[in-house]
Protein backbone atom coordinates (compact mmCIF):
# COMPACT_ATOMS: atom_id res chain seq x y z
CA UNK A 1 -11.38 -39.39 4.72
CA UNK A 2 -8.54 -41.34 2.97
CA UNK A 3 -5.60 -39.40 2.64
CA UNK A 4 -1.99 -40.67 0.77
CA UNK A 5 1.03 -39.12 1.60
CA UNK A 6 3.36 -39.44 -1.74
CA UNK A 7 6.46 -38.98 0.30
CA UNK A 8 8.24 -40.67 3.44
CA UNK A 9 7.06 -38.91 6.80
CA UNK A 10 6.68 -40.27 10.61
CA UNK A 11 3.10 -41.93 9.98
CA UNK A 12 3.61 -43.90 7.15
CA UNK A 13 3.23 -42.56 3.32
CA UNK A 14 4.66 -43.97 0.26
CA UNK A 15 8.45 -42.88 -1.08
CA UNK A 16 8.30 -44.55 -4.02
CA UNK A 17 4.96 -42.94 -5.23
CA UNK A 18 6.30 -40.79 -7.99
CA UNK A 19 2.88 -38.43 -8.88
CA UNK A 20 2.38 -35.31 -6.64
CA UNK A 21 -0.08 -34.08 -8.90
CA UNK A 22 -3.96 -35.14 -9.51
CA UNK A 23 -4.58 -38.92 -10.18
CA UNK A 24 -7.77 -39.80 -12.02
CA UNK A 25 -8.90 -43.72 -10.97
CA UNK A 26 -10.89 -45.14 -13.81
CA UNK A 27 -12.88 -48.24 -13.06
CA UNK A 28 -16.04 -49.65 -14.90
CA UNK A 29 -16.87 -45.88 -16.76
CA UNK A 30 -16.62 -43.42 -13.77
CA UNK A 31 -13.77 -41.93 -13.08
CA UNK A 32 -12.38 -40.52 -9.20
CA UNK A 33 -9.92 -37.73 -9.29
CA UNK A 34 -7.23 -37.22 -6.33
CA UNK A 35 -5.70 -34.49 -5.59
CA UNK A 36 -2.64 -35.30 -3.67
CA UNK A 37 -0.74 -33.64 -0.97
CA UNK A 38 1.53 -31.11 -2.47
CA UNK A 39 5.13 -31.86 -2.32
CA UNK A 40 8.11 -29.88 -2.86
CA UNK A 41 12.00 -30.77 -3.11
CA UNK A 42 14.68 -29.42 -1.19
CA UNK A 43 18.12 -30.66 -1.41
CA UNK A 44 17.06 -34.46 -2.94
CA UNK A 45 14.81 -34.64 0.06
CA UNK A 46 10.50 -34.85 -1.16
CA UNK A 47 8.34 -33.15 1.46
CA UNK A 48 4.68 -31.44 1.86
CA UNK A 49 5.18 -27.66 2.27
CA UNK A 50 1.33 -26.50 2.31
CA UNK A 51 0.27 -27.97 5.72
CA UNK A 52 2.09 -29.60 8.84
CA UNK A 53 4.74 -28.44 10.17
CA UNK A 54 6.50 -27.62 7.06
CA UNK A 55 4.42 -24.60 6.43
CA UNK A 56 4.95 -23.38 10.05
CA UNK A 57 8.65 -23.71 10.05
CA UNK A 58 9.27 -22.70 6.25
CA UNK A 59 8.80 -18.45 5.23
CA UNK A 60 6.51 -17.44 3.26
CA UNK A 61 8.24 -16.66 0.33
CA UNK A 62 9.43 -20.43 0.15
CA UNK A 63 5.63 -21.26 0.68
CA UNK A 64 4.64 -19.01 -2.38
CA UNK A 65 7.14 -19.72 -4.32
CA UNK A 66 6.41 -23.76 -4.42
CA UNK A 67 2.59 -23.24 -4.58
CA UNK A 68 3.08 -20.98 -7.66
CA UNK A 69 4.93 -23.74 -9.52
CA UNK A 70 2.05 -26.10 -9.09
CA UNK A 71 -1.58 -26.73 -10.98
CA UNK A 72 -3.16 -26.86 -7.85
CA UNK A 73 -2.78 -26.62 -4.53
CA UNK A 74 -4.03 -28.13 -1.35
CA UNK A 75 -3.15 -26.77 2.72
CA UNK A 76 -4.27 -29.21 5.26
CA UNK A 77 -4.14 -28.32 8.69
CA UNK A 78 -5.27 -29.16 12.60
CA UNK A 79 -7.08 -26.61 14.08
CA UNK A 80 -4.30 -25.83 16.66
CA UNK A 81 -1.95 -25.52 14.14
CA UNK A 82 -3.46 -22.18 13.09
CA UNK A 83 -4.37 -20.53 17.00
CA UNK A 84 -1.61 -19.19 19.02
CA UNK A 85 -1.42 -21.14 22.04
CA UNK A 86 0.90 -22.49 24.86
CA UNK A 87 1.59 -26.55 24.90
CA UNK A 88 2.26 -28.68 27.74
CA UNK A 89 4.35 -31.19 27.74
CA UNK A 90 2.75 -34.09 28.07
CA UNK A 91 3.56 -36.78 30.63
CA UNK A 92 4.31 -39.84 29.31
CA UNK A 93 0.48 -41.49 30.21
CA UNK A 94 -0.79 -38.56 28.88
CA UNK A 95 2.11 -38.88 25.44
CA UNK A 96 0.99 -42.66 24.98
CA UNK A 97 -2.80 -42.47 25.12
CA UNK A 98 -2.98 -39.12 23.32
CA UNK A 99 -0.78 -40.43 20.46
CA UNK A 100 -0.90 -44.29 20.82
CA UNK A 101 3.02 -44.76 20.68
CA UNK A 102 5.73 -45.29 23.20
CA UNK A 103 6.37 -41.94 25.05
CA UNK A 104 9.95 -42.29 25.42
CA UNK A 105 11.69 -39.02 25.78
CA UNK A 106 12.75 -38.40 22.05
CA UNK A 107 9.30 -38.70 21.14
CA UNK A 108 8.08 -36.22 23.86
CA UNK A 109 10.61 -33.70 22.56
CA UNK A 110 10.02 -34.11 18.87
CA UNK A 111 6.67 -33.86 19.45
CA UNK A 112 6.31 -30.89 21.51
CA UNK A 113 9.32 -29.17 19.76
CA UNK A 114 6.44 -29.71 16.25
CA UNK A 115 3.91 -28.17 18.08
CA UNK A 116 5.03 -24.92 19.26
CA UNK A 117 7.63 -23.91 16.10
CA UNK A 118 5.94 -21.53 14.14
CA UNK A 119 2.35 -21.67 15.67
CA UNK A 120 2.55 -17.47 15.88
CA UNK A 121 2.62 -16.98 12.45
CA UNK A 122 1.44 -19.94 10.37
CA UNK A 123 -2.52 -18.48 10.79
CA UNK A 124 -1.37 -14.82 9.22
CA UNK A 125 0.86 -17.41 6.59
CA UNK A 126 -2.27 -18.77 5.59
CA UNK A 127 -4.07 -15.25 4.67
């Protein structure tokens, strides 16, 4: 699956991608549509709120609020981003072959501290 992120984030994406909403690719009579990741804006600052850790971290009403002032709406997710669970922190082996980048210690913490915030609620967000 090919998946473009209209907006900055840690693994790449594209800033300067304006559209947030469906694309339609036309070449030689057929047409593809795209439906993008759904952005929202929060103090100048373009960001997904329907998946990720945004939609853990954010409330509900924030949540509801941005999907109702869409067309369409798309939540992606990682199956342990929806079951309550404890994480380890990872040793720094374990960091680098898990996530294939340098396990230095502000990695470790950034991602760990992304992994538990708002795990207990983001399932019951999502009903």
């Amino acid at each position: 699956m090919l998946q473009f992120f209209p907006t900055n984030r840690n693994f790449g994406g594209d800033n300067d991608f304006s559209q947030d909403t469906l694309c339609v690719i036309s070449h030689k009579g057929a047409a593809l549509k795209e439906y993008l990741i759904c952005l929202t804006t929060l103090m100048g600052k373009r960001f997904a709120f329907s998946g990720g850790g945004f939609f853990m971290v954010l409330p509900y009403w924030y949540v509801l609020r941005a999907m109702q002032l869409r067309d369409y709406n798309i939540c992606y997710f990682h199956l342990n981003d929806l079951i309550i669970q404890k994480f380890a922190f990872k040793s720094k082996a374990e960091y680098e072959e898990y996530f294939r980048e340098p396990g230095n210690l502000k990695n470790c913490l950034v991602r760990y501290i992304k992994m538990i915030i708002g795990h207990g609620d983001a399932f019951e967000k999502l009903k």
